[in-house]
Protein backbone atom coordinates (compact mmCIF):
# COMPACT_ATOMS: atom_id res chain seq x y z
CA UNK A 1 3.69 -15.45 -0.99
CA UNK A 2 2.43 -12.35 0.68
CA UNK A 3 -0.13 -12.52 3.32
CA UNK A 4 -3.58 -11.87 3.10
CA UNK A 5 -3.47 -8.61 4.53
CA UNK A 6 -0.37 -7.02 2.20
CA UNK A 7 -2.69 -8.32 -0.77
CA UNK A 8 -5.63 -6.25 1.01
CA UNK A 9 -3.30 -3.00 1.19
CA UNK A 10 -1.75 -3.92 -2.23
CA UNK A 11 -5.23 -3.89 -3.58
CA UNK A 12 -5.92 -0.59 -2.47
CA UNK A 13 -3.19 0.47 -3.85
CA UNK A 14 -4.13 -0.54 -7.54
CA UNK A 15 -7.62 0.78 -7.00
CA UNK A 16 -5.92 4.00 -6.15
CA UNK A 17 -3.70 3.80 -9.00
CA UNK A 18 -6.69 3.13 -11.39
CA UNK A 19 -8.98 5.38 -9.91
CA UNK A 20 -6.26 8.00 -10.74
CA UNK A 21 -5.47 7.14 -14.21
CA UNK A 22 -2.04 5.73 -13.51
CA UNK A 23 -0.62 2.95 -15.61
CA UNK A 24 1.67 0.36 -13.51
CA UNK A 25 4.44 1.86 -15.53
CA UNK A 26 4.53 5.20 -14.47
CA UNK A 27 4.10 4.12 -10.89
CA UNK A 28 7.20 1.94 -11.44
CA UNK A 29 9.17 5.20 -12.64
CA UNK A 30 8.07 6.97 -9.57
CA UNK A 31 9.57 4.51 -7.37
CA UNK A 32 12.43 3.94 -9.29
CA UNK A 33 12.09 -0.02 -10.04
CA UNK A 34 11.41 -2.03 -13.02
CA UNK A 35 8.13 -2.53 -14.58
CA UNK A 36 8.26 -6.23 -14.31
CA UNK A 37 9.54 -6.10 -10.50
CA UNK A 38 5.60 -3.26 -10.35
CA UNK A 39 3.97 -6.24 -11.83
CA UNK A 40 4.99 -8.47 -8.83
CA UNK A 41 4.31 -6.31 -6.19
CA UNK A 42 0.66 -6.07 -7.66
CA UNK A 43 0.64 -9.97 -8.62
CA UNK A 44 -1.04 -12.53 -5.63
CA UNK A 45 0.95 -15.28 -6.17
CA UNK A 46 4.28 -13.60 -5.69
CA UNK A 47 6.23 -12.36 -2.68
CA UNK A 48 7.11 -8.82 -4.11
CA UNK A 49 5.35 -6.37 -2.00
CA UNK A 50 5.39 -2.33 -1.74
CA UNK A 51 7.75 -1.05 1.09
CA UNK A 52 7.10 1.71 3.13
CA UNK A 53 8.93 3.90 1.09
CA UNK A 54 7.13 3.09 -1.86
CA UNK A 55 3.56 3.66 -0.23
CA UNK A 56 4.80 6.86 1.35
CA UNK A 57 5.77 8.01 -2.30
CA UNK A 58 2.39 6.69 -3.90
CA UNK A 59 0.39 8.90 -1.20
CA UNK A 60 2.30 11.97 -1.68
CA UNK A 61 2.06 11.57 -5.50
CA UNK A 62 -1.80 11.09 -5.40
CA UNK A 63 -2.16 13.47 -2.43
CA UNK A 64 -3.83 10.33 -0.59
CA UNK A 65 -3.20 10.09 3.20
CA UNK A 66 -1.35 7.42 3.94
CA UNK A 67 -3.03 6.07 7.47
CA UNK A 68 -5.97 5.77 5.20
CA UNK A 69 -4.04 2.90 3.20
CA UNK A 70 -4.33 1.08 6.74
CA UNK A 71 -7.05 1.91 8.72
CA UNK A 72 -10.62 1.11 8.40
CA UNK A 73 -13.93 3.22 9.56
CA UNK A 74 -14.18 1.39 12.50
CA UNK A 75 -10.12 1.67 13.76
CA UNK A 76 -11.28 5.76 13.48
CA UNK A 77 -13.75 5.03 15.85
CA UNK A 78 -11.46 4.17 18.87
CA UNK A 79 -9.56 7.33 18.13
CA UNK A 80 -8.23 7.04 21.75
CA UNK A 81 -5.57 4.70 20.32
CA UNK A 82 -5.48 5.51 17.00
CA UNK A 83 -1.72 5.59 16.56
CA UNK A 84 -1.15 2.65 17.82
CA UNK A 85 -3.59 0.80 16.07
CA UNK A 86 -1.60 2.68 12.48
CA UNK A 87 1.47 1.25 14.09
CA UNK A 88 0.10 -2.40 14.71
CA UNK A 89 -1.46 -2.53 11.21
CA UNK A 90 1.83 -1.04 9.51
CA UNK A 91 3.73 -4.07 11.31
CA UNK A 92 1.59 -6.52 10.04
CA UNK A 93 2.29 -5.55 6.84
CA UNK A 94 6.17 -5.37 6.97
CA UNK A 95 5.61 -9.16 8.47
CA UNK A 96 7.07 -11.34 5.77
């Protein structure tokens, strides 16, 4: 099962993917994987979740920057560290 917070980032994904009109199909072309394997990765109760590759491609596609996929208002607000917060939060979501 994936964690709480790679559902949150997942979920922001498919809001993205809506938002922009894109059906979980062509999303699974982009990134070169099956469309069952896309409906996994977007799917709670499984394991299957984007890897960084994947979310770097999904960003460029929608012209979405990526630290945004991570960060909330507030992390902007310490901007002092900001990189290292992105770098925290991207390692929590690689956690398995």
């Amino acid at each position: 099962m994936k964690s709480e917070y790679q559902n949150e980032i997942i979920d922001k994904v498919r809001r993205l993917r809506q938002e922009k009109r894109y059906s979980q199909a062509e999303i699974a072309a982009l990134l070169g994987i099956s469309e069952g394997q896309m409906g996994n990765i977007e799917s709670p109760r499984t394991a299957y979740k984007y890897t960084l590759e994947h979310l770097y491609k999904i960003c460029r596609e929608f012209r979405f920057p990526i630290d945004q996929l991570f960060l909330e208002d507030e992390d902007y607000e310490r901007a002092d560290d900001i990189i290292n917060i992105l770098i925290a939060k991207i390692v929590r979501y690689e956690r398995k």
